[in-house]
PDB file of N, CA and C in Angstrom:
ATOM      1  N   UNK A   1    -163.069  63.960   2.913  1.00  0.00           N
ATOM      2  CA  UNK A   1    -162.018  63.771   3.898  1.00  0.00           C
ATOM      3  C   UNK A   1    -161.863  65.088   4.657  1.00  0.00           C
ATOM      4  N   UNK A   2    -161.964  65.090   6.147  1.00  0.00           N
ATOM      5  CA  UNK A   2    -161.514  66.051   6.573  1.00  0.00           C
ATOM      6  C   UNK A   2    -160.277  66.723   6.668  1.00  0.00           C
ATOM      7  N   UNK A   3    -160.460  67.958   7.167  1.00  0.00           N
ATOM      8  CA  UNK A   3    -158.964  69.009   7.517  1.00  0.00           C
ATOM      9  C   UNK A   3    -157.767  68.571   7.804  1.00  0.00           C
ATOM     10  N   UNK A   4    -158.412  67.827   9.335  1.00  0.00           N
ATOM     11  CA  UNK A   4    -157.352  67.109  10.203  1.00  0.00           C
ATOM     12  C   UNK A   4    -156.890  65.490   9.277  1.00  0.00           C
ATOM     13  N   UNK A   5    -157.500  64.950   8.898  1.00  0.00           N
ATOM     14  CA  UNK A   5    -156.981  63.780   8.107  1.00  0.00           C
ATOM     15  C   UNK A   5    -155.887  63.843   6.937  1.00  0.00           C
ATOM     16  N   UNK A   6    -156.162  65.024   6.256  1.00  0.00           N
ATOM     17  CA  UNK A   6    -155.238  65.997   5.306  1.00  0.00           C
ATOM     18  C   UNK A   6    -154.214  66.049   6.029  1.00  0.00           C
ATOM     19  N   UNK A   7    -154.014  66.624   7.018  1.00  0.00           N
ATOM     20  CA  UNK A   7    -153.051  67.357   7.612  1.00  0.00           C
ATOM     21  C   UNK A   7    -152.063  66.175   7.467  1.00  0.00           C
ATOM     22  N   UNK A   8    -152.309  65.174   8.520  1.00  0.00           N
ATOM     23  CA  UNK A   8    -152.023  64.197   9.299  1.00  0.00           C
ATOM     24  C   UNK A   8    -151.142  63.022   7.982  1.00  0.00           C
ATOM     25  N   UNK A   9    -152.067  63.120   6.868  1.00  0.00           N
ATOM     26  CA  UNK A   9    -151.357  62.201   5.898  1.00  0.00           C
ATOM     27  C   UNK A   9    -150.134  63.048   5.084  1.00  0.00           C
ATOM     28  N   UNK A  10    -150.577  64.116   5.075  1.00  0.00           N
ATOM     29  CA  UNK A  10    -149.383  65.311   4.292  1.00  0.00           C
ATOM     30  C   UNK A  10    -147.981  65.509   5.182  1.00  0.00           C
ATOM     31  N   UNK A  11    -148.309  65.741   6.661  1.00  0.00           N
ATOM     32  CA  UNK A  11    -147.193  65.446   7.602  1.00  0.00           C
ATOM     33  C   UNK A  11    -146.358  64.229   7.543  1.00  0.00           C
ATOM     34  N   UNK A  12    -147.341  63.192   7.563  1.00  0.00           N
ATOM     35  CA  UNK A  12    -146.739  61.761   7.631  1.00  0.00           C
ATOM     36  C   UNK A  12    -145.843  61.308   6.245  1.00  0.00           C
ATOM     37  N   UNK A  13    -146.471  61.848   4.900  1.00  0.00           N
ATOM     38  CA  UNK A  13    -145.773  62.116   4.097  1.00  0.00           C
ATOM     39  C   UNK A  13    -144.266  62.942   3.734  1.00  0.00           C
ATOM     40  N   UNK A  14    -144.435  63.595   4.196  1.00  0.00           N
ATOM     41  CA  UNK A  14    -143.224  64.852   4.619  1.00  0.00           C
ATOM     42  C   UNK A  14    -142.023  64.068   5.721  1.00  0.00           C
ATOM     43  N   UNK A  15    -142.678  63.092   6.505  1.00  0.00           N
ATOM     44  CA  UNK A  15    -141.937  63.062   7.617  1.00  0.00           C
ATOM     45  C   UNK A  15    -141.110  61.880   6.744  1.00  0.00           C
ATOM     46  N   UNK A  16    -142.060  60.864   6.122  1.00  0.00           N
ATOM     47  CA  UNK A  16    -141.223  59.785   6.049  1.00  0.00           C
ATOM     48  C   UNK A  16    -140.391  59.705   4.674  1.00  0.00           C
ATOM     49  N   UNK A  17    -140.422  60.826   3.880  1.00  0.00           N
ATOM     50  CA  UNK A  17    -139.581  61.122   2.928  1.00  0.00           C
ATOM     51  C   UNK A  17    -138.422  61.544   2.744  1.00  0.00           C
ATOM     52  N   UNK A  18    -138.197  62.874   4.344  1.00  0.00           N
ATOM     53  CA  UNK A  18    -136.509  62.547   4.566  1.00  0.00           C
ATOM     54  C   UNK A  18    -135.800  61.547   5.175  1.00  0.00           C
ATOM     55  N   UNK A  19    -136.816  60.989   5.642  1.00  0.00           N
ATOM     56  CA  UNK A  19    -136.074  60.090   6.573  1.00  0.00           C
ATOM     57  C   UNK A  19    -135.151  58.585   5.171  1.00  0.00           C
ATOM     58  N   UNK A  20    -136.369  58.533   4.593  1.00  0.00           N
ATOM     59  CA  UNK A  20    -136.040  57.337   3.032  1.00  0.00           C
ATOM     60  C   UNK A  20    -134.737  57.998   2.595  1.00  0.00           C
ATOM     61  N   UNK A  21    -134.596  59.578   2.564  1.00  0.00           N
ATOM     62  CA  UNK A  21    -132.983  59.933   1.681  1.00  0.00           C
ATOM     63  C   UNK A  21    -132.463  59.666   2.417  1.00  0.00           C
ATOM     64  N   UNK A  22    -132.171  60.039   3.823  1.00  0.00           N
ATOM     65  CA  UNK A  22    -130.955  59.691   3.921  1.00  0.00           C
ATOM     66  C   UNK A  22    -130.521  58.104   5.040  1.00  0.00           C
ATOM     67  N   UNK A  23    -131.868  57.133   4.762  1.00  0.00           N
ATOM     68  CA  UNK A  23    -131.565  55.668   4.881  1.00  0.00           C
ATOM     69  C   UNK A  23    -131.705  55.084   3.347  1.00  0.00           C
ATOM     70  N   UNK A  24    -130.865  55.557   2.445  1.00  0.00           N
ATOM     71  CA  UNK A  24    -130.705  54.958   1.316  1.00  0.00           C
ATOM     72  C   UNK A  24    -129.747  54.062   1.248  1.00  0.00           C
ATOM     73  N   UNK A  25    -129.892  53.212   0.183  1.00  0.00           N
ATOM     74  CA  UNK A  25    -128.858  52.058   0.297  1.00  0.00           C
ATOM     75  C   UNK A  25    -127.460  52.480   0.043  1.00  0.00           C
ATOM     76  N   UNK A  26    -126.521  51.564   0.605  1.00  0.00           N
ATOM     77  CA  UNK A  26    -124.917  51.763   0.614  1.00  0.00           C
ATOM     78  C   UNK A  26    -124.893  51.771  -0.888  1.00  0.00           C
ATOM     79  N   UNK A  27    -123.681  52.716  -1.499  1.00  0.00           N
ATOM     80  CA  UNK A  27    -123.230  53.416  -2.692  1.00  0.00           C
ATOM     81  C   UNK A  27    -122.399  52.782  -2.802  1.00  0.00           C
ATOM     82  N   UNK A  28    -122.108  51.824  -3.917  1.00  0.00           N
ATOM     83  CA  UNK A  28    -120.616  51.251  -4.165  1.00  0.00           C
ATOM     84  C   UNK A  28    -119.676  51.893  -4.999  1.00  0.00           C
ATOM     85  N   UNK A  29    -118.351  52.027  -4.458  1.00  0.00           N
ATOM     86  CA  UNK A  29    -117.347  52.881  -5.015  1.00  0.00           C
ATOM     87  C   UNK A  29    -116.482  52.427  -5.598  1.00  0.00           C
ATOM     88  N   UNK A  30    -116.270  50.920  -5.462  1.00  0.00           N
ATOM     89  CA  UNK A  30    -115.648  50.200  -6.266  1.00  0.00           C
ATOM     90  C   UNK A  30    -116.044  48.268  -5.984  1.00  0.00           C
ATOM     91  N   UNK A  31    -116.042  47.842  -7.209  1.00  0.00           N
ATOM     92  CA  UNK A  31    -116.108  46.547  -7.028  1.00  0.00           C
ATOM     93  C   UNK A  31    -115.729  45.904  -8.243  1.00  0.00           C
ATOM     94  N   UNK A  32    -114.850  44.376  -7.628  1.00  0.00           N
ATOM     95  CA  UNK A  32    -114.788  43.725  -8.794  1.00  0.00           C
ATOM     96  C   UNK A  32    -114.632  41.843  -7.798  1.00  0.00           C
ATOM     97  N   UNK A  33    -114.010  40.939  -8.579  1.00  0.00           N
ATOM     98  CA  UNK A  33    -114.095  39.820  -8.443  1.00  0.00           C
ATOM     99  C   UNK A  33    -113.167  39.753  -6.730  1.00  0.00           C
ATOM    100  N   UNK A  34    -111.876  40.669  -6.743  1.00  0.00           N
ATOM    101  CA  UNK A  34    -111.557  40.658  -5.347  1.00  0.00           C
ATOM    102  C   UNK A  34    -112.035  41.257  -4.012  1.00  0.00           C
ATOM    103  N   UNK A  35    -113.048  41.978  -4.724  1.00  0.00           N
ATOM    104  CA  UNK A  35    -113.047  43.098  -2.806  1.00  0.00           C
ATOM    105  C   UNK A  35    -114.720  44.236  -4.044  1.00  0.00           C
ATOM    106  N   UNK A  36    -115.104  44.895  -2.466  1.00  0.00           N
ATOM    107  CA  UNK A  36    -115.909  45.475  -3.201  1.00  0.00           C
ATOM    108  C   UNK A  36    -116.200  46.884  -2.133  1.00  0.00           C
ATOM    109  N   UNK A  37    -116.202  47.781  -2.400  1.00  0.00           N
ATOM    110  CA  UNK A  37    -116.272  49.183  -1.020  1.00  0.00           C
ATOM    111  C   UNK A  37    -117.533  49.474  -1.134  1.00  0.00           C
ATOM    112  N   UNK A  38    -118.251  50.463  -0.108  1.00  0.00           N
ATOM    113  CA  UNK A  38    -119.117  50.891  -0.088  1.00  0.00           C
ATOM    114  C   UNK A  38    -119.529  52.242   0.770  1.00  0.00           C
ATOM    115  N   UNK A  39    -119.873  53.233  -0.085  1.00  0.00           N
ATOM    116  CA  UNK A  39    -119.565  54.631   1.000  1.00  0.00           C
ATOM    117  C   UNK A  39    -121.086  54.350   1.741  1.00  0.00           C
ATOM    118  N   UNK A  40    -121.563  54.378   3.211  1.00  0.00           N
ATOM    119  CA  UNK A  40    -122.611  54.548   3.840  1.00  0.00           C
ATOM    120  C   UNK A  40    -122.555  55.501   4.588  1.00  0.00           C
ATOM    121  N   UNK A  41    -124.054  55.720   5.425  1.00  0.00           N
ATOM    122  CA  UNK A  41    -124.025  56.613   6.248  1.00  0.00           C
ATOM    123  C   UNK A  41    -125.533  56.038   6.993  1.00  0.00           C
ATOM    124  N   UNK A  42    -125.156  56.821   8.160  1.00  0.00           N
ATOM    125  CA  UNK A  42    -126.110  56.300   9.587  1.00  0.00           C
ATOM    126  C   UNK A  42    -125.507  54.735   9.649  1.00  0.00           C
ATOM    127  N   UNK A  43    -126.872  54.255   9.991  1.00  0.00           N
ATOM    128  CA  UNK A  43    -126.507  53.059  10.448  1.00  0.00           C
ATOM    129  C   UNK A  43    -126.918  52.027   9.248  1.00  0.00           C
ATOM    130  N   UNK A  44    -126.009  51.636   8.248  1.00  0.00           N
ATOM    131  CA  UNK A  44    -125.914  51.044   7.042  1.00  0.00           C
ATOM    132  C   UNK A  44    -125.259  49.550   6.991  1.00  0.00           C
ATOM    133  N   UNK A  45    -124.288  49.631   8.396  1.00  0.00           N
ATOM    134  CA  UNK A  45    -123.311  48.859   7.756  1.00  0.00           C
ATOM    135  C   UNK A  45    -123.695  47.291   7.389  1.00  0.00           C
ATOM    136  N   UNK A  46    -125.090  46.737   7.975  1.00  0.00           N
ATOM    137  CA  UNK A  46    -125.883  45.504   7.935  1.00  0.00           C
ATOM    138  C   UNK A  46    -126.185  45.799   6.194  1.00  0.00           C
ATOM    139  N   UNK A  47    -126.301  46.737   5.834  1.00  0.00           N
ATOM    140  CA  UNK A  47    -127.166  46.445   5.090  1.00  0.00           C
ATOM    141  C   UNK A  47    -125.557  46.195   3.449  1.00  0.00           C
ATOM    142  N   UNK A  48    -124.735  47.127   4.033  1.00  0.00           N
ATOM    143  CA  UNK A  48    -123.486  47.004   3.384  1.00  0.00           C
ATOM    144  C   UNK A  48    -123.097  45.302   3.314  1.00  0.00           C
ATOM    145  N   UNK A  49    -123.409  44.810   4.608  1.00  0.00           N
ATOM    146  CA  UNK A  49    -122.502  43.199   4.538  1.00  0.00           C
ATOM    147  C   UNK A  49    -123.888  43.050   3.919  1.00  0.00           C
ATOM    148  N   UNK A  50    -124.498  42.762   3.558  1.00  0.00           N
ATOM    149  CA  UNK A  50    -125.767  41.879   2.638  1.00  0.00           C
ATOM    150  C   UNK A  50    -125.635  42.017   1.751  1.00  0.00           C
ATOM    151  N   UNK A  51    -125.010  43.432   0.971  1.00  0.00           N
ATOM    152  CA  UNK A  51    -124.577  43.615  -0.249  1.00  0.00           C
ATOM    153  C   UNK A  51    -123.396  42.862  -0.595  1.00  0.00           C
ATOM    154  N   UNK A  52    -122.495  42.973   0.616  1.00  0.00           N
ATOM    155  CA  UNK A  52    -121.148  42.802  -0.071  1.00  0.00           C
ATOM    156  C   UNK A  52    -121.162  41.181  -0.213  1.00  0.00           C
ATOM    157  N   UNK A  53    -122.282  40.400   0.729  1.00  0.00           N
ATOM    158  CA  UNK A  53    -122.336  38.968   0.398  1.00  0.00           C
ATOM    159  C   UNK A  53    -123.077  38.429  -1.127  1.00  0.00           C
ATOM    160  N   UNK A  54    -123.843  39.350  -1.294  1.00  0.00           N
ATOM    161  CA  UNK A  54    -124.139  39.558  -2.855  1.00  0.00           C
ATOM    162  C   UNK A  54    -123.647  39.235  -3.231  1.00  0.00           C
ATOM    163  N   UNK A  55    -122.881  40.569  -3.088  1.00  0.00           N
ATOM    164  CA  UNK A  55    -121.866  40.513  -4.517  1.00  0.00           C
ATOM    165  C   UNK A  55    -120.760  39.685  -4.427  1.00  0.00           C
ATOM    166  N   UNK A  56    -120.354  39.303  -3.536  1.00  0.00           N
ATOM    167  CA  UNK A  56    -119.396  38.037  -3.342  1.00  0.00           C
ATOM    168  C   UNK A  56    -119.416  36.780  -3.980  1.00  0.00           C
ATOM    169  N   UNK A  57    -120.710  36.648  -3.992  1.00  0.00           N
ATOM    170  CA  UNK A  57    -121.585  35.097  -4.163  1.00  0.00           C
ATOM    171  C   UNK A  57    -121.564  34.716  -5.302  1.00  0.00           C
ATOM    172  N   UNK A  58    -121.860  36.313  -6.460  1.00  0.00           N
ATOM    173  CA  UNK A  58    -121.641  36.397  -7.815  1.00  0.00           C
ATOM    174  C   UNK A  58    -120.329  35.264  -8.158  1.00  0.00           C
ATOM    175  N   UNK A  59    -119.298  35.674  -7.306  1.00  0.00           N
ATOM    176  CA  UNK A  59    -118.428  34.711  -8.201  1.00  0.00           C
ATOM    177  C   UNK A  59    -117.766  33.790  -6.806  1.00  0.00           C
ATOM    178  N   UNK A  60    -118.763  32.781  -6.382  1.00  0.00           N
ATOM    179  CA  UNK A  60    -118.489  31.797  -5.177  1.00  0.00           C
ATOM    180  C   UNK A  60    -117.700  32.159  -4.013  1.00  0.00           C
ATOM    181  N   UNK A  61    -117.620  33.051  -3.582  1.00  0.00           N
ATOM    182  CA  UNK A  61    -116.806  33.248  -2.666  1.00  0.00           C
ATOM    183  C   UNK A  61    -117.621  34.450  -1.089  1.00  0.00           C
ATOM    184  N   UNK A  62    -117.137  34.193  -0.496  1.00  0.00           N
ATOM    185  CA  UNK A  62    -117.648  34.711   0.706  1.00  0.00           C
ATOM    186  C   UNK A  62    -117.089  36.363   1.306  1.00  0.00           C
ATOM    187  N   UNK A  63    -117.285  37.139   1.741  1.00  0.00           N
ATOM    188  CA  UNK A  63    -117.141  38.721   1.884  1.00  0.00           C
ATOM    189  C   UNK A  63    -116.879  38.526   3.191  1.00  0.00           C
ATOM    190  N   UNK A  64    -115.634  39.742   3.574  1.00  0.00           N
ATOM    191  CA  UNK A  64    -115.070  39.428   4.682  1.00  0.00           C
ATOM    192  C   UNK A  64    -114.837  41.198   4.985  1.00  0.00           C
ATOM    193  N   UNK A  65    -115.355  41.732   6.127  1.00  0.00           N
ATOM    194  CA  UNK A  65    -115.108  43.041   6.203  1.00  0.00           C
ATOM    195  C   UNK A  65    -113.405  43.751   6.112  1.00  0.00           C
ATOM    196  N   UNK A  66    -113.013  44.185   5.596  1.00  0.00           N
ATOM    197  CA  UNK A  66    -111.355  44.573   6.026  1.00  0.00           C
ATOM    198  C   UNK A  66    -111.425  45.973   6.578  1.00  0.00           C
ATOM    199  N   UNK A  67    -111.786  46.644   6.412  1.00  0.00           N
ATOM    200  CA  UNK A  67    -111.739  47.847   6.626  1.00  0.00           C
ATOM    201  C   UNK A  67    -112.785  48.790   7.053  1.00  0.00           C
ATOM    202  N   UNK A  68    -113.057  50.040   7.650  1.00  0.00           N
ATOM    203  CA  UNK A  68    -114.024  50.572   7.952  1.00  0.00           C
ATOM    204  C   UNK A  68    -113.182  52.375   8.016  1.00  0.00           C
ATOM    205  N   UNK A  69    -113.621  53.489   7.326  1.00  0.00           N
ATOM    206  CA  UNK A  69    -112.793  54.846   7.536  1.00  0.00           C
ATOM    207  C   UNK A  69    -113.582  55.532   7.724  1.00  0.00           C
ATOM    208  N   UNK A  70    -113.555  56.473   7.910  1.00  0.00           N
ATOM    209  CA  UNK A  70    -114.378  57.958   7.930  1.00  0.00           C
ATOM    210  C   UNK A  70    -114.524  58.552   6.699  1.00  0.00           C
ATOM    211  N   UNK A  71    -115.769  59.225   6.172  1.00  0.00           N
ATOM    212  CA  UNK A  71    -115.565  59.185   4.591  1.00  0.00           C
ATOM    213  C   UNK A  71    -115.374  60.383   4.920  1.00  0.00           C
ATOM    214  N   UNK A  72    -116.550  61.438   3.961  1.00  0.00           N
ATOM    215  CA  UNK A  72    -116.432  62.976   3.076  1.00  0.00           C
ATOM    216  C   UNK A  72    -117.841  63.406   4.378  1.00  0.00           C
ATOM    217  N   UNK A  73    -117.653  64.387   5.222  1.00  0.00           N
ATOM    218  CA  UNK A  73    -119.079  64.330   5.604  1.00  0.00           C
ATOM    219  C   UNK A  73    -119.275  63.656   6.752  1.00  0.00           C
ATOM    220  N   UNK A  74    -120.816  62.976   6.559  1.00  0.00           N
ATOM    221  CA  UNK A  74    -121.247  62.115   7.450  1.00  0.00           C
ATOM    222  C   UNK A  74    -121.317  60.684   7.058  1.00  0.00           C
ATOM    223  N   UNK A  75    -120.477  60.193   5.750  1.00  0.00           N
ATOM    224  CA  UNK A  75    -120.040  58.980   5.455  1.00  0.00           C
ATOM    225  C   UNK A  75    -118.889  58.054   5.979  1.00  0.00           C
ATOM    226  N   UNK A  76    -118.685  56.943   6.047  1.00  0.00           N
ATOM    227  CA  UNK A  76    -118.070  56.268   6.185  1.00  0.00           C
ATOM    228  C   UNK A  76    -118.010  55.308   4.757  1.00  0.00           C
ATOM    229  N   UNK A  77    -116.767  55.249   4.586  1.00  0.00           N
ATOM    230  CA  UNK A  77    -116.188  53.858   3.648  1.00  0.00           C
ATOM    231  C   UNK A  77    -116.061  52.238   4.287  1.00  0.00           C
ATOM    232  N   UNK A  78    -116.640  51.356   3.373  1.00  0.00           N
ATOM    233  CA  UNK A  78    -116.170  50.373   4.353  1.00  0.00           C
ATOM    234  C   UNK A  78    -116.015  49.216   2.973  1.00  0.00           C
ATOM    235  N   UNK A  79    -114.731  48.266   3.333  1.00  0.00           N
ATOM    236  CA  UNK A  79    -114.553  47.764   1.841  1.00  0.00           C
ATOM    237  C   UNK A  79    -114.342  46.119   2.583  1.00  0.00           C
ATOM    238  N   UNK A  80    -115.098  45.274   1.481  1.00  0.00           N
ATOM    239  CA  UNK A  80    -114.999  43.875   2.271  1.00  0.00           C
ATOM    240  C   UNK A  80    -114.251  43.023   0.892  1.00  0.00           C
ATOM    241  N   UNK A  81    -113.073  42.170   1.529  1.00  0.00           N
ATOM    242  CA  UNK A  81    -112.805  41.164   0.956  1.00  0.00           C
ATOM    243  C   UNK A  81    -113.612  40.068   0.571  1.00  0.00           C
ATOM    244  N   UNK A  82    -113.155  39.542  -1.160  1.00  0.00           N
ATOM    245  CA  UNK A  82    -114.103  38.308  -1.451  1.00  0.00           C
ATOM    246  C   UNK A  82    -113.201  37.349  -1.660  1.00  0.00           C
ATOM    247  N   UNK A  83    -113.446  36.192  -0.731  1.00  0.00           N
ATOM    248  CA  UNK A  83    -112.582  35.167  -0.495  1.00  0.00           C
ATOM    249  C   UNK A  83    -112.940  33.772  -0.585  1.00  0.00           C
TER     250      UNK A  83
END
């Protein structure tokens, strides 16, 4: 394998490894049978309602956003009702 092919996969490696930390999945901060939060950051919050319909579903009921704050940082909280 050449120089330049090295390079090119070691960069591409490098590049797409910070990018994976900090598009990691929403962190749940609390959950139970009524409501369930989730601290995110960037652009998460799709991936937050897929969770929170998850976890909703667990016990028949449907997830309803209530809230959205500014977290610690570059987070945001966002906590959905299960109804």
């Amino acid at each position: 394998m050449n120089n330049t092919i090295k390079f090119a996969l070691v960069a591409f490696a490098l590049s797409t490894s910070g990018c994976a930390t900090f598009q990691s999945d929403p962190t749940v901060s609390q959950a139970d049978a009524e409501s369930v939060t989730y601290r995110i950051k960037g652009d998460q919050l799709d991936k937050a309602k897929a969770a929170a319909d998850e976890h909703c579903g667990t016990f028949n009921r449907i997830a309803f956003q209530e809230s959205i704050s500014r977290g610690s940082g570059d987070s945001r909280i966002v906590r959905y009702l299960c109804r």
